[in-house]
Protein backbone atom coordinates (compact mmCIF):
# COMPACT_ATOMS: atom_id res chain seq x y z
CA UNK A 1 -61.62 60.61 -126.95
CA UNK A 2 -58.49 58.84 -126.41
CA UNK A 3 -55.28 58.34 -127.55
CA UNK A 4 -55.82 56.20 -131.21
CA UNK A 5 -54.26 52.59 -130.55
CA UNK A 6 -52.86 52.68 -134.31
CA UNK A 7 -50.78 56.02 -133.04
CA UNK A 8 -49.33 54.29 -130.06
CA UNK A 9 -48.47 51.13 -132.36
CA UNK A 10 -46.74 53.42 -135.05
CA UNK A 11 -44.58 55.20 -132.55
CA UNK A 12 -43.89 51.69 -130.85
CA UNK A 13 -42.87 50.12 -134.36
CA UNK A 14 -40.76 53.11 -135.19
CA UNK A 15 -38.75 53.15 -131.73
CA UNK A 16 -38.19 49.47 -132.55
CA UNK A 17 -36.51 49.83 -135.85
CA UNK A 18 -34.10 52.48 -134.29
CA UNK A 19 -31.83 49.63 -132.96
CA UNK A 20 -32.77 47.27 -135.26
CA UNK A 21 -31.12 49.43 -138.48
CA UNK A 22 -28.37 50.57 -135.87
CA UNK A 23 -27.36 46.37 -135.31
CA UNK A 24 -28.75 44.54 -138.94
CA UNK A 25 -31.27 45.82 -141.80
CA UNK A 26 -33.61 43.73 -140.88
CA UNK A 27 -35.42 45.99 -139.44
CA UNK A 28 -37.22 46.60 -142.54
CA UNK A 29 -40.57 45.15 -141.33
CA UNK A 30 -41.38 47.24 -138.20
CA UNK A 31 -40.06 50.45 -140.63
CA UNK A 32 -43.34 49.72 -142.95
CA UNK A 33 -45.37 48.51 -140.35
CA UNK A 34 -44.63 51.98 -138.31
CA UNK A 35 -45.72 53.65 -141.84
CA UNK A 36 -48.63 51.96 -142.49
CA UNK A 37 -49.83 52.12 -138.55
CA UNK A 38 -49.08 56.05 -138.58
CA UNK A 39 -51.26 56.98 -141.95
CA UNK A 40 -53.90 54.52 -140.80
CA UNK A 41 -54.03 56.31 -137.40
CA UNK A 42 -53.89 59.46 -139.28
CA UNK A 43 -56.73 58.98 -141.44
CA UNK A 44 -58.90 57.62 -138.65
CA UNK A 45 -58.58 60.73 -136.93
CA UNK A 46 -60.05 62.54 -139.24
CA UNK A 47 -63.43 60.23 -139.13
CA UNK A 48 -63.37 59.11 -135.07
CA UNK A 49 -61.95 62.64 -133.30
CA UNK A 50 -59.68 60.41 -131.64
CA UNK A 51 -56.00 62.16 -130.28
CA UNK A 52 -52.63 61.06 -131.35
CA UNK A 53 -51.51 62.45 -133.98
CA UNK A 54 -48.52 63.63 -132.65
CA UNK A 55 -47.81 59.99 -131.88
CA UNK A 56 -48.39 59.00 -135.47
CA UNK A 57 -46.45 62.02 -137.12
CA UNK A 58 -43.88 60.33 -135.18
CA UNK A 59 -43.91 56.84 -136.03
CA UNK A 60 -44.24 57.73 -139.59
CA UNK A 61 -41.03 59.47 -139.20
CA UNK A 62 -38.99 57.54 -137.58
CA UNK A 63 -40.34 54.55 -139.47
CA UNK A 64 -39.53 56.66 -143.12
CA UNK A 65 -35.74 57.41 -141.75
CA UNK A 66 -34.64 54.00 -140.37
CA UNK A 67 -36.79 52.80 -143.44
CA UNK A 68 -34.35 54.97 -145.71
CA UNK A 69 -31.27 54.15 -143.26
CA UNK A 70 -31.95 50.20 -144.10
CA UNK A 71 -32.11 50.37 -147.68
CA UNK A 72 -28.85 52.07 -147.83
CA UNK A 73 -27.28 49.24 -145.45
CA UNK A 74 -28.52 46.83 -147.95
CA UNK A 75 -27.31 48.87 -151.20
CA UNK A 76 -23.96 48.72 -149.78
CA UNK A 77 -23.36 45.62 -148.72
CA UNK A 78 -24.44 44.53 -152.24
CA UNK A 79 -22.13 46.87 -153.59
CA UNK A 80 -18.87 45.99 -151.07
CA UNK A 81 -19.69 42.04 -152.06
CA UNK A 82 -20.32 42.52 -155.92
CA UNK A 83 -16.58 44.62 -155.85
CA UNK A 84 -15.03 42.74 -153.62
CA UNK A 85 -14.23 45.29 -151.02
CA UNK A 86 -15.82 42.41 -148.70
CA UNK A 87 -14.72 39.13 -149.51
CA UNK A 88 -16.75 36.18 -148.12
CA UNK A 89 -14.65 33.07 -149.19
CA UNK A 90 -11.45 34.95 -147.36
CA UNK A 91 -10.17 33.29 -144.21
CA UNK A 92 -9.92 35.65 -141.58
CA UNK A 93 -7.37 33.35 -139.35
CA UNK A 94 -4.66 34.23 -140.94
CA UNK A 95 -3.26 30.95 -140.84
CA UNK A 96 -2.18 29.18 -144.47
């Protein structure tokens, strides 16, 4: 058998989210889709025989870390705006 399609689409989805935590969090999406595609995959294989799982191991982690990486990013801009460390009413020209 082939490679499974739903291993290919979880390591896809998880290379995605790399720059997409590394620029915003809103990479969030393609994290969970890369999870969900890699234990679907993984529990196929088990029925079909089909190869991949490699592929989905992959996904799944790479999904779980920029998954993890993206929560943090969002727990701390929450917590800079909420303290003030990150002011969004400030002007930044400088000029009064």
């Amino acid at each position: 058998m082939g490679k499974s399609g739903f291993a290919i689409t979880s390591l896809v989805l998880g290379i995605i989210s790399i720059p997409g935590v590394i620029f915003s969090f809103l990479d969030i999406p393609f994290s969970v889709l890369a999870i969900v595609f890699g234990l679907v995959a993984l529990n196929k294989m088990k029925t079909d025989g089909s190869d991949g799982k490699g592929l989905a191991i992959a996904g799944i982690a790479m999904g779980a870390i920029t998954l993890f990486l993206a929560i943090i990013m969002v727990l701390l801009a929450i917590f800079a705006i909420s303290t003030g460390l990150y002011n969004l009413n400030a002007s930044t020209s400088g000029f009064q």
